[in-house]
N, C-alpha and C. Protein backbone atom coordinates (compact mmCIF):
# COMPACT_ATOMS: atom_id res chain seq x y z
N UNK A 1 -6.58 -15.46 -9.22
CA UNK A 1 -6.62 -14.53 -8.09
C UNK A 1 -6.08 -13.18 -8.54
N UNK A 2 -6.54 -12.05 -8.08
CA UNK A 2 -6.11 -10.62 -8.39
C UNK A 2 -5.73 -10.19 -7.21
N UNK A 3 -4.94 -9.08 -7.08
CA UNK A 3 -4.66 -8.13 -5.89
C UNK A 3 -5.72 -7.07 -5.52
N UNK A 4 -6.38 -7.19 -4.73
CA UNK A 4 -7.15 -5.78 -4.20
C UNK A 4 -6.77 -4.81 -2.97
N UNK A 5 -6.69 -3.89 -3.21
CA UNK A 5 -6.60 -2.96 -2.28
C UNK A 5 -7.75 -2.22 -1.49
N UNK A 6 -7.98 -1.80 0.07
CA UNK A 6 -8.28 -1.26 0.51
C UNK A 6 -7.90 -0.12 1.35
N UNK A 7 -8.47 1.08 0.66
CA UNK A 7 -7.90 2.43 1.82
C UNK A 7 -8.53 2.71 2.82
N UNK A 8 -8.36 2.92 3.95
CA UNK A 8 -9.18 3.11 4.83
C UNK A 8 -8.93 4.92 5.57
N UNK A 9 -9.73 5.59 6.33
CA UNK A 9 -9.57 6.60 7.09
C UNK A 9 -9.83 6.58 8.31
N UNK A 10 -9.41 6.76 9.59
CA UNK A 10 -9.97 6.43 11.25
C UNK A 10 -10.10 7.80 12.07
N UNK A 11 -11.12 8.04 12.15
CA UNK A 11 -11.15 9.76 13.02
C UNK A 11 -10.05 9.37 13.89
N UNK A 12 -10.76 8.17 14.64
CA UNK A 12 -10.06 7.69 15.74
C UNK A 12 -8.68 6.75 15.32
N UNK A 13 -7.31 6.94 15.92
CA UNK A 13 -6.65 6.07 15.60
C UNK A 13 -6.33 4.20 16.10
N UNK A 14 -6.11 3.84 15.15
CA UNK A 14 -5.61 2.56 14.98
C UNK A 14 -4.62 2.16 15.34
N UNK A 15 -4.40 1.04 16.27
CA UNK A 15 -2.45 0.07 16.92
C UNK A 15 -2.91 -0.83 15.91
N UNK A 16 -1.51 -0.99 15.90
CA UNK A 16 -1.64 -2.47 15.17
C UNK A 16 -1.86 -3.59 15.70
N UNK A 17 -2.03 -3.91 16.63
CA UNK A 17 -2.92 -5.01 17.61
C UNK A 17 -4.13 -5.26 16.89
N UNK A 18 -4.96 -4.09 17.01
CA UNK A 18 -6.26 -4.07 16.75
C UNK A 18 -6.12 -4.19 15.18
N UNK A 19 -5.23 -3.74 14.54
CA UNK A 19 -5.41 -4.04 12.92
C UNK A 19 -5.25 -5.43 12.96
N UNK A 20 -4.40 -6.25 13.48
CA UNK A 20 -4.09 -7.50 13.77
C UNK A 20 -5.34 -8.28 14.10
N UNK A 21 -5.74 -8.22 15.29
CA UNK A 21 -7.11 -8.74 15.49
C UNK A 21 -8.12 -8.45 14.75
N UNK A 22 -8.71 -7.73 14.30
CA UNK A 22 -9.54 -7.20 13.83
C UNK A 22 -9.67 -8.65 12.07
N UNK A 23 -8.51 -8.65 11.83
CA UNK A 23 -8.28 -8.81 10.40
C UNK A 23 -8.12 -10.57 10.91
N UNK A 24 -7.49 -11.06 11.46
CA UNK A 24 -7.53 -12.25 12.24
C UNK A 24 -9.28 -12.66 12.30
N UNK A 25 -9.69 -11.68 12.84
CA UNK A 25 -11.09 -12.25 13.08
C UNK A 25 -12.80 -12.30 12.20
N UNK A 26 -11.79 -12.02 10.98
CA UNK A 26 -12.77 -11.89 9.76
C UNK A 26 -12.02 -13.23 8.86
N UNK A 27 -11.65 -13.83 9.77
CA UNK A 27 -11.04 -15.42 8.43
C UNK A 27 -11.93 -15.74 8.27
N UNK A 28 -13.11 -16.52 9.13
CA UNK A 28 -14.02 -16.85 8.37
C UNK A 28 -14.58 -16.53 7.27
N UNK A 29 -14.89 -14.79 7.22
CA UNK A 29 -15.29 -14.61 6.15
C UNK A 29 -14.43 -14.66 5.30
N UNK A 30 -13.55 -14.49 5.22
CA UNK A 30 -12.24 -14.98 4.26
C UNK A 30 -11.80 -15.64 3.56
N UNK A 31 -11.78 -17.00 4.74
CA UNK A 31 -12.16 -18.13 3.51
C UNK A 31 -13.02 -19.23 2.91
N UNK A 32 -14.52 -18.39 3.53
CA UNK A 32 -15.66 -18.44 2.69
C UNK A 32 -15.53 -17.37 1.62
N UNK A 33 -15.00 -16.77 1.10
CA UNK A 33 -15.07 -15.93 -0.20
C UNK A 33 -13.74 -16.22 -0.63
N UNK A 34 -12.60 -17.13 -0.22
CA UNK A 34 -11.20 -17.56 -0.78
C UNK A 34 -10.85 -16.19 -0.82
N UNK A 35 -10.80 -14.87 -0.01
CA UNK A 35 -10.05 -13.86 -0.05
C UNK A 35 -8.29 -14.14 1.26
N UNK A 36 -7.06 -13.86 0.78
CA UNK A 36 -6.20 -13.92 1.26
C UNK A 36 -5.32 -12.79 1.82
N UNK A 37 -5.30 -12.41 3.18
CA UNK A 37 -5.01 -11.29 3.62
C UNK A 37 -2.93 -11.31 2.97
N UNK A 38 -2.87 -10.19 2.65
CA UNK A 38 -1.51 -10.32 2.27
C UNK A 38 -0.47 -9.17 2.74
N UNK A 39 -1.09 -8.41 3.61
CA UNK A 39 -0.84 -7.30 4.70
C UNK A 39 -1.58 -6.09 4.52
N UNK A 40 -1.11 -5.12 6.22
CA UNK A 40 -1.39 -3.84 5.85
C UNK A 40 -0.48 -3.01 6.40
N UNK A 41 -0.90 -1.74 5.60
CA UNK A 41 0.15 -0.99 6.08
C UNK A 41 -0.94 0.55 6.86
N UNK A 42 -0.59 0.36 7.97
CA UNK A 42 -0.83 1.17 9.33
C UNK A 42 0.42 2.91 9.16
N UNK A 43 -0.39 4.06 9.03
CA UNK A 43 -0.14 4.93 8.95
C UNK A 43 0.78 5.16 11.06
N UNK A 44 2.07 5.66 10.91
CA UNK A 44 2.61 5.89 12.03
C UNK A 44 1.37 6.18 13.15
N UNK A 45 1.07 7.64 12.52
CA UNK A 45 -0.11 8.07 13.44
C UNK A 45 -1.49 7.40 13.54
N UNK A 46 -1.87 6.09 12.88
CA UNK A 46 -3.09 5.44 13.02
C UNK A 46 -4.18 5.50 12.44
N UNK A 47 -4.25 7.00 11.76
CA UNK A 47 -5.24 7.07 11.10
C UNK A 47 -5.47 6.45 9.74
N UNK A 48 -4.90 6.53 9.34
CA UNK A 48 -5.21 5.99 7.68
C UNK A 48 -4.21 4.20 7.19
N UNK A 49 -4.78 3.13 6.62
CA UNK A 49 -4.83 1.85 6.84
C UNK A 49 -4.54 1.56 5.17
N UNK A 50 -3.98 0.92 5.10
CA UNK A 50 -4.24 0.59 3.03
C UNK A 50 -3.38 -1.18 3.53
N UNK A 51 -4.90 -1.96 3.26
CA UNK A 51 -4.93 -2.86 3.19
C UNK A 51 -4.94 -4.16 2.00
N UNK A 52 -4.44 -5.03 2.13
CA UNK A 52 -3.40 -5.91 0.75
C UNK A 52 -4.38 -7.27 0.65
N UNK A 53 -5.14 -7.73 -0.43
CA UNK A 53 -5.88 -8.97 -0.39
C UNK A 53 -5.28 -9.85 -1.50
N UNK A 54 -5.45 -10.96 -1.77
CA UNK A 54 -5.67 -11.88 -2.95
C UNK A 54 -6.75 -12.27 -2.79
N UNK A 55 -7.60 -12.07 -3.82
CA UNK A 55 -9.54 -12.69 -4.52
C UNK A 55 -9.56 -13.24 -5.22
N UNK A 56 -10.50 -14.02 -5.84
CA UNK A 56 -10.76 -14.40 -7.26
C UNK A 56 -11.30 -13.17 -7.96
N UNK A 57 -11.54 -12.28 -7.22
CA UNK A 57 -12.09 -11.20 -8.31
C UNK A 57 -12.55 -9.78 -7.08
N UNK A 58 -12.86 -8.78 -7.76
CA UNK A 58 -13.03 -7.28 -6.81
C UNK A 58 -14.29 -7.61 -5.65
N UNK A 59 -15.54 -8.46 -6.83
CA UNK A 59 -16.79 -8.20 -6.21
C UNK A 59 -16.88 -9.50 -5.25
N UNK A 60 -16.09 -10.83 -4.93
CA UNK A 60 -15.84 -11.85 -4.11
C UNK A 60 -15.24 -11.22 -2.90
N UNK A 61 -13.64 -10.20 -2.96
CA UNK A 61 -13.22 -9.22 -1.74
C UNK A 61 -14.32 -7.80 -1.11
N UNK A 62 -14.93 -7.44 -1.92
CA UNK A 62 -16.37 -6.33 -1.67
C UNK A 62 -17.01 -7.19 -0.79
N UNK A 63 -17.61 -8.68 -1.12
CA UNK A 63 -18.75 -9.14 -0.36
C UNK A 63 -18.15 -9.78 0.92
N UNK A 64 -17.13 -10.42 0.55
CA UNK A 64 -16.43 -10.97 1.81
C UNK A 64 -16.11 -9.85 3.40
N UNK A 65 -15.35 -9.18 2.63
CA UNK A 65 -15.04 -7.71 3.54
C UNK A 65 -16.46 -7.04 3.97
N UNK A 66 -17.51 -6.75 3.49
CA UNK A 66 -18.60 -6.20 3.82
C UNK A 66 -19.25 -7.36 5.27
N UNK A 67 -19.33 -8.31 4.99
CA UNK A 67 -20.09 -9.41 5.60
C UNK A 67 -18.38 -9.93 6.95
N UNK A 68 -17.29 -9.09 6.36
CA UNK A 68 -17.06 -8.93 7.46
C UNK A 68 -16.81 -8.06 8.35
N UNK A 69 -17.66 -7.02 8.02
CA UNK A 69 -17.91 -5.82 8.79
C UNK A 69 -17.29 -4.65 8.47
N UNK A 70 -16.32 -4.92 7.68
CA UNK A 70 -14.92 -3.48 6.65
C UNK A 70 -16.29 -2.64 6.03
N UNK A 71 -15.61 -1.36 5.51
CA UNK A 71 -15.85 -0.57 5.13
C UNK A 71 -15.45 -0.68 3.78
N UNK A 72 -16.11 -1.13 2.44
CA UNK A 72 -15.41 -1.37 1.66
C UNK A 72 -15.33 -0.28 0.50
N UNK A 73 -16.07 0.94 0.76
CA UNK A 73 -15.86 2.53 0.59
C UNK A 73 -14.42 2.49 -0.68
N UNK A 74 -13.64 2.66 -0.73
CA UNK A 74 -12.25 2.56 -0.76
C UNK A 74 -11.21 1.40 -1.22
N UNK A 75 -12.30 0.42 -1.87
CA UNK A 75 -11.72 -1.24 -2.79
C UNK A 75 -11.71 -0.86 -4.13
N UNK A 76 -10.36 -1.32 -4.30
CA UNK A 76 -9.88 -1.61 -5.82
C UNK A 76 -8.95 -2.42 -6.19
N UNK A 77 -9.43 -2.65 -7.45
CA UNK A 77 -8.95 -3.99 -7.88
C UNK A 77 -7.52 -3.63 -8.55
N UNK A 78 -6.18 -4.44 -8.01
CA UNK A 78 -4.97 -3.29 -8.98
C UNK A 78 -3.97 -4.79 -9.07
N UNK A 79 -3.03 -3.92 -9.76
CA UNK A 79 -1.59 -4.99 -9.99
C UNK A 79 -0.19 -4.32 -8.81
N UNK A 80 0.65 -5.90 -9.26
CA UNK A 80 1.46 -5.29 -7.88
C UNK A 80 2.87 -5.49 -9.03
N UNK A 81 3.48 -3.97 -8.79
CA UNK A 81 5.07 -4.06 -9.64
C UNK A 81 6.12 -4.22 -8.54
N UNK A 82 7.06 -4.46 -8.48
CA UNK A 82 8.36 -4.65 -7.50
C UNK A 82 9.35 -3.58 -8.04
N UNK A 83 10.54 -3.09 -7.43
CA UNK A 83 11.28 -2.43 -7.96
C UNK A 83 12.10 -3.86 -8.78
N UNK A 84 12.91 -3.37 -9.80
CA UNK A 84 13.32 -3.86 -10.41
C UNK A 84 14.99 -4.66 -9.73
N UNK A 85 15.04 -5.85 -10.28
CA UNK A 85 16.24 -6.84 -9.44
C UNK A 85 15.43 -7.84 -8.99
N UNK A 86 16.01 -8.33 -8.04
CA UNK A 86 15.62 -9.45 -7.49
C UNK A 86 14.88 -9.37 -6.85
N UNK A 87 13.61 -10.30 -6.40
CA UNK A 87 12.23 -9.78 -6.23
C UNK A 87 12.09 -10.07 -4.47
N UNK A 88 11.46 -9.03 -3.84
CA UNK A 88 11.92 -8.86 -2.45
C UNK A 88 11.27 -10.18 -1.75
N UNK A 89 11.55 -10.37 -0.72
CA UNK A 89 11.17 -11.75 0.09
C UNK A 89 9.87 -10.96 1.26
N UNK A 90 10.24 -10.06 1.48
CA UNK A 90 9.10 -9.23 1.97
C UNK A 90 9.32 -7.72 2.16
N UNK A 91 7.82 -6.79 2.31
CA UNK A 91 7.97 -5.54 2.35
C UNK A 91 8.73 -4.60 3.72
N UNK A 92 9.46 -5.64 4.50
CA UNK A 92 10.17 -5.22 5.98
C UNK A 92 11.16 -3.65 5.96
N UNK A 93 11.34 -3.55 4.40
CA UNK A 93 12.71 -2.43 4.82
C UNK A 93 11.69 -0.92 3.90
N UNK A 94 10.18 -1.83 3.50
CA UNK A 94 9.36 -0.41 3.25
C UNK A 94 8.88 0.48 4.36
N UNK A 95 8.95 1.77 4.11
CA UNK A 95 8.65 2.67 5.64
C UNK A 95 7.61 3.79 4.95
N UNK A 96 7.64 4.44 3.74
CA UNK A 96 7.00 5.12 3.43
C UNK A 96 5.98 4.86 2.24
N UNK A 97 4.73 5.78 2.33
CA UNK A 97 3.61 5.08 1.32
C UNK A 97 3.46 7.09 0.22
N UNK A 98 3.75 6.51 -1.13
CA UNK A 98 3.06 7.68 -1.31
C UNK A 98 1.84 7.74 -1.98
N UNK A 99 0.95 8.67 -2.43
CA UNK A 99 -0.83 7.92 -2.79
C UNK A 99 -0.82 8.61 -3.72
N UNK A 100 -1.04 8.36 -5.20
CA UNK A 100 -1.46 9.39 -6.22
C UNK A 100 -2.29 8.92 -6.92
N UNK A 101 -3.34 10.08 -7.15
CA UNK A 101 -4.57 9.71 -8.42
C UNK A 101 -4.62 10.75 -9.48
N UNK A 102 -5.42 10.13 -10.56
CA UNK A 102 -4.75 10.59 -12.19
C UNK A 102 -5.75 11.06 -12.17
N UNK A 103 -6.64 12.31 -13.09
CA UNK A 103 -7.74 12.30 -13.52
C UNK A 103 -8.17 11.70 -14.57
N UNK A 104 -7.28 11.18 -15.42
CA UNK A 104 -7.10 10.51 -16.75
C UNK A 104 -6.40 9.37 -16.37
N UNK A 105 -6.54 8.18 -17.20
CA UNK A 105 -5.74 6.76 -16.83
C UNK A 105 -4.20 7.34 -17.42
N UNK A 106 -3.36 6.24 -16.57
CA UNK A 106 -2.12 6.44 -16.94
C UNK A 106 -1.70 5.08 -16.71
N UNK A 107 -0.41 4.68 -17.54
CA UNK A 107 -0.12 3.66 -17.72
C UNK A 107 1.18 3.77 -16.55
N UNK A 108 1.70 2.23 -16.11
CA UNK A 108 2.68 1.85 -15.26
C UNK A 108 3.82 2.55 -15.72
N UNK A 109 4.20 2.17 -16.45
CA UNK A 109 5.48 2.30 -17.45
C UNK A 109 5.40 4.19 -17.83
N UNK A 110 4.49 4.82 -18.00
CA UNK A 110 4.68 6.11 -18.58
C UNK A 110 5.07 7.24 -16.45
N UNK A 111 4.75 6.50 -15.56
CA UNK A 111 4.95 6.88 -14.41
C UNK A 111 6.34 6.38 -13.65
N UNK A 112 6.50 5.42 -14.34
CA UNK A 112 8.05 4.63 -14.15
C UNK A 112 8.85 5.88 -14.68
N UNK A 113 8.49 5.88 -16.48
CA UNK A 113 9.78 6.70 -16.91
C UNK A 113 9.78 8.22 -16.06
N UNK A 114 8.76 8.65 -15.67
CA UNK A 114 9.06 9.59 -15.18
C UNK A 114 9.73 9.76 -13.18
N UNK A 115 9.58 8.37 -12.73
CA UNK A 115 10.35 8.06 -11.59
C UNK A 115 11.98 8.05 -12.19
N UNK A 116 12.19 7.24 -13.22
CA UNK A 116 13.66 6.70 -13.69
C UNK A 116 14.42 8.19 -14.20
N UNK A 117 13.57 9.29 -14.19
CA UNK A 117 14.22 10.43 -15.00
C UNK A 117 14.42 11.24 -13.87
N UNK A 118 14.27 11.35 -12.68
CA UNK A 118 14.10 12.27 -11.69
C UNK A 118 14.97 11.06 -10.36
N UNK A 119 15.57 10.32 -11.20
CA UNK A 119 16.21 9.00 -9.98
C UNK A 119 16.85 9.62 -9.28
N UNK A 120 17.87 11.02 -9.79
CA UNK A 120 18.84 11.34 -9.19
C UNK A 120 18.54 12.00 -7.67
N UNK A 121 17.26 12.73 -7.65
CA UNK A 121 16.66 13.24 -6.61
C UNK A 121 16.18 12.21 -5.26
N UNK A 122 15.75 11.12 -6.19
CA UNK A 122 15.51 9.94 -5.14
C UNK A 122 16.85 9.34 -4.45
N UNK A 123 17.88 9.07 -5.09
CA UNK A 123 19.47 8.98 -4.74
C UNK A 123 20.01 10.37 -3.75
N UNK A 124 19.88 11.38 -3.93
CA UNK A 124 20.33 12.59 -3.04
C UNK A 124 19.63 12.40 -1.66
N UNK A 125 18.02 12.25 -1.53
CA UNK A 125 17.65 12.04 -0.37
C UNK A 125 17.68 10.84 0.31
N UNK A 126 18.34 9.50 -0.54
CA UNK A 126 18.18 8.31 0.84
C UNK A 126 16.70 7.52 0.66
N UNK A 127 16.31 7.47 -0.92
CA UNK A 127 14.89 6.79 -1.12
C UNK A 127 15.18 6.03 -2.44
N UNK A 128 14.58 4.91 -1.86
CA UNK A 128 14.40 3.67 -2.61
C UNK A 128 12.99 3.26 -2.25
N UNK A 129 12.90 2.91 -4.35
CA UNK A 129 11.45 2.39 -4.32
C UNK A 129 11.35 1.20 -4.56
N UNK A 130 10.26 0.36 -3.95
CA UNK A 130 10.67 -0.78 -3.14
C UNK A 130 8.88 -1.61 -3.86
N UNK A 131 8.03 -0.88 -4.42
CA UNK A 131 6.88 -1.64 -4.68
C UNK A 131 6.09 -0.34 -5.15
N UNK A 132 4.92 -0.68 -6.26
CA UNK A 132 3.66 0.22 -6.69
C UNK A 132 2.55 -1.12 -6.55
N UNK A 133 1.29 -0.21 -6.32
CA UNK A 133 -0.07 -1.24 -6.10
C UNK A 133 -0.49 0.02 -7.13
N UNK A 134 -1.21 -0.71 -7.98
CA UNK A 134 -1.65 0.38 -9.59
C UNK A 134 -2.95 -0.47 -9.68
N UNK A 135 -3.76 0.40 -9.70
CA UNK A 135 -5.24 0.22 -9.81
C UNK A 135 -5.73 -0.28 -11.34
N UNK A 136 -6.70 -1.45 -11.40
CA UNK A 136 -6.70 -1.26 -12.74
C UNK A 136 -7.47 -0.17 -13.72
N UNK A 137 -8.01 0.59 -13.32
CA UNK A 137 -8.43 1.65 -14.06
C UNK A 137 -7.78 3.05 -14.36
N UNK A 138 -6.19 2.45 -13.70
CA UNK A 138 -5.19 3.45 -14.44
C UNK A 138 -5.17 4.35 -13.46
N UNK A 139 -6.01 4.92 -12.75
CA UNK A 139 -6.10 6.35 -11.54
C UNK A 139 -5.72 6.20 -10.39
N UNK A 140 -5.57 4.76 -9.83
CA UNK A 140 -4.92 5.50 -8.74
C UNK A 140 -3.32 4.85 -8.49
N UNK A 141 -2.87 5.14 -7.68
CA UNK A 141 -1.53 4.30 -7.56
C UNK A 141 -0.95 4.65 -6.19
N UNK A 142 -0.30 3.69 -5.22
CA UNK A 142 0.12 3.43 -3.92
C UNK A 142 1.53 2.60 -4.36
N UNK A 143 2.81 3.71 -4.05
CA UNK A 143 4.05 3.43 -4.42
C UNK A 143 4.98 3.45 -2.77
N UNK A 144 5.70 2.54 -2.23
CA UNK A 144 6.06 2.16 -1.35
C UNK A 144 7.63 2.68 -1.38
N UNK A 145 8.59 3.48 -0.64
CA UNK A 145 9.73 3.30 -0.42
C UNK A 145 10.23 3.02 0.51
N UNK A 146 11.46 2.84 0.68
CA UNK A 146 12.65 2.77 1.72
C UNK A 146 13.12 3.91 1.73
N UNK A 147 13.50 4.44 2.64
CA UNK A 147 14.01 5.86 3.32
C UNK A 147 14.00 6.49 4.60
N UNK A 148 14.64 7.43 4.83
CA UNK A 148 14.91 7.63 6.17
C UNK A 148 13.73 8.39 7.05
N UNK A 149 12.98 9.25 6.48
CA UNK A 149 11.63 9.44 6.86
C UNK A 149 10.98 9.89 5.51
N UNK A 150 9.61 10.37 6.18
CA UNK A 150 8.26 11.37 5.30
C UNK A 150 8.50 11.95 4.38
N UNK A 151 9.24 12.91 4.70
CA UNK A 151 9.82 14.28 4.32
C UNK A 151 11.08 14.43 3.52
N UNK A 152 11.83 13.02 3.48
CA UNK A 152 12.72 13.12 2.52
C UNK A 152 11.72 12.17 1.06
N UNK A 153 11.25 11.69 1.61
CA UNK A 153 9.99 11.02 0.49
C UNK A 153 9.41 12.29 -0.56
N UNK A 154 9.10 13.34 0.39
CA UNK A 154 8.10 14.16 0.20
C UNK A 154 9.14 14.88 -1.15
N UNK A 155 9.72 15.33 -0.29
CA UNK A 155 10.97 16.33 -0.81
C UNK A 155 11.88 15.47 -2.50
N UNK A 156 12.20 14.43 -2.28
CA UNK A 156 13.07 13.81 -3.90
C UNK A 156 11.51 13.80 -4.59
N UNK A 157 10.46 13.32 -4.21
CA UNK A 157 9.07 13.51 -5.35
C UNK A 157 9.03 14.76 -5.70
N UNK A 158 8.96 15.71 -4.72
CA UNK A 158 8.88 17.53 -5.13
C UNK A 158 9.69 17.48 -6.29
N UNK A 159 11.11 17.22 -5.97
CA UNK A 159 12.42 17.90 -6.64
C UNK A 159 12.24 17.07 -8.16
N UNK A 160 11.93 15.43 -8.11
CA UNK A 160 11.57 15.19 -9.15
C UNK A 160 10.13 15.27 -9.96
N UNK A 161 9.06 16.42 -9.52
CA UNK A 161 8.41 16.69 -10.30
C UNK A 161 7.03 15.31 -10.26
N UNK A 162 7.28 14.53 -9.53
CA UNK A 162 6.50 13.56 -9.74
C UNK A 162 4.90 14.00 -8.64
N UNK A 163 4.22 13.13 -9.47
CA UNK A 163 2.77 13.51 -9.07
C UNK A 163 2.29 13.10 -7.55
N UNK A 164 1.81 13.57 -6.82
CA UNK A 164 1.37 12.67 -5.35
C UNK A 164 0.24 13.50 -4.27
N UNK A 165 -0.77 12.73 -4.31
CA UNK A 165 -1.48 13.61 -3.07
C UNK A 165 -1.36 13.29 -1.63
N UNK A 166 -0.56 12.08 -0.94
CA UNK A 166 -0.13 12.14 0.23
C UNK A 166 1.12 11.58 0.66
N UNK A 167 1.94 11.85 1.42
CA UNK A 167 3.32 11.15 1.64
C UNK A 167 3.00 10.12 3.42
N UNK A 168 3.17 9.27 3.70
CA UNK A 168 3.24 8.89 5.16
C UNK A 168 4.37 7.59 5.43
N UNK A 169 4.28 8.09 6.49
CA UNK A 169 5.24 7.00 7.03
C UNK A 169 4.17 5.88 7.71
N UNK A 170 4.42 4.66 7.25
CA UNK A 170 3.68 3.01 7.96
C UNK A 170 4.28 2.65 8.51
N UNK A 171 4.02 1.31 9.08
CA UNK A 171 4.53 0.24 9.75
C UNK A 171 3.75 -0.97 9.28
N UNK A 172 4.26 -2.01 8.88
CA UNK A 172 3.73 -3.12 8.23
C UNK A 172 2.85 -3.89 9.48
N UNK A 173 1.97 -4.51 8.80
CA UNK A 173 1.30 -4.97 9.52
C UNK A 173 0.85 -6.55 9.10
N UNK A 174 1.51 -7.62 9.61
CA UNK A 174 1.79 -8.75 8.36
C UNK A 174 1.28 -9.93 8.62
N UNK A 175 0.01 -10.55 8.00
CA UNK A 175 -0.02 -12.12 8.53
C UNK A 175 0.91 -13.38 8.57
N UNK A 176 2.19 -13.26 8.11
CA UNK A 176 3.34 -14.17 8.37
C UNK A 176 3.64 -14.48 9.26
N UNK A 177 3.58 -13.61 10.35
CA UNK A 177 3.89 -14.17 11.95
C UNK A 177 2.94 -14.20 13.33
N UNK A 178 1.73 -13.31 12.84
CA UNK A 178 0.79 -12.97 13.43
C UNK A 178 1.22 -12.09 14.28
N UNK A 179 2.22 -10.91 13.88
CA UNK A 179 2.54 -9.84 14.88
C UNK A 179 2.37 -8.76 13.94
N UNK A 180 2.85 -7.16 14.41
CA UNK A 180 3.24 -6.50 13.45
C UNK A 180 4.76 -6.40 13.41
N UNK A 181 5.39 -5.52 12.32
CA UNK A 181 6.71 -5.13 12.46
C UNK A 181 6.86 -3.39 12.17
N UNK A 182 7.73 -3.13 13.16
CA UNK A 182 8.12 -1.56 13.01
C UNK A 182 9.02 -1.35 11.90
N UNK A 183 9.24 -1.02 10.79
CA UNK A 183 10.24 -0.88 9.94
C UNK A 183 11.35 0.29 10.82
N UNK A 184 12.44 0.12 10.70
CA UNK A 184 13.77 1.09 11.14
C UNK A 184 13.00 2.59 11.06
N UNK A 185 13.64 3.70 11.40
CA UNK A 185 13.24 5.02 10.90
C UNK A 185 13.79 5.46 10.26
């Protein structure tokens, strides 16, 4: 099984009810293609969705998701890193998503050292990184923290120089209980 990701965009916005249902009601197709929903994360304001699978492979989550009506525009096939320590029991105390793409591949580890060199900025504002979803073709990457909002996200990435084309604040959206959860602010 691999991790796939889906990004999504909504003119119109999205509750998490409806991300809930919506995703609930594509099991069938689900597990006729053995794809495993493993959450999503729901942009505060609704519009934008980046959704979490386990597949046997990219083009098994493409056909499954298509046939169940997704937009699969926006699927890729990636790996999932944890922050380093003990490995979290779930993503509950993540609040912010940041999105960056490479024009050139880049490796995990060469984007790490440059998180680990600029830590001090992430320590001044109140951000902890908490998970990366890294595409396998090196370009894109969806890095998850803990912190007090957006804008202090926004701001320790500025100060440390690190690369990013969007900052937002989510709310998890989780098949473990069949609800969603608000992370703190």
């Amino acid at each position: 099984m691999i991790d796939v990701l889906v990004e999504r965009y909504f003119e119109e916005p999205l509750g998490a009810e409806l991300v809930m249902t919506l995703t609930l009601g594509a099991q069938a197709c689900f597990d006729l293609h053995r794809i495993a929903w493993q959450g999503s994360l729901l942009a505060k304001d609704g519009h934008r969705l980046l959704c979490h699978f386990h597949a046997p492979d990219a083009e098994a989550a493409r056909i499954g998701l298509r046939q169940a009506g997704a937009d699969v525009t926006g699927l890729w096939a990636g790996t999932v890193h944890d922050a380093p320590g003990p490995p979290p029991t779930d993503l509950a105390g993540a609040n912010v998503l940041v999105e960056r793409s490479f024009d050139e591949p880049v490796t995990v580890e060469a984007i790490q050292a440059l998180e680990d060199a600029g830590s001090a900025c992430l320590q001044n504002h109140r951000v902890r990184f908490v998970r990366t979803f890294f595409s396998l073709s090196g370009k894109r990457m969806i890095c998850l923290y803990r912190a007090p909002d957006a804008e202090s996200v926004r701001l320790a990435q500025h100060q440390a120089g690190m690369p990013m084309d969007r900052v937002w604040a989510f709310q998890l959206v989780s098949p473990a209980d069949g609800s969603s959860s608000t992370p703190a602010p």
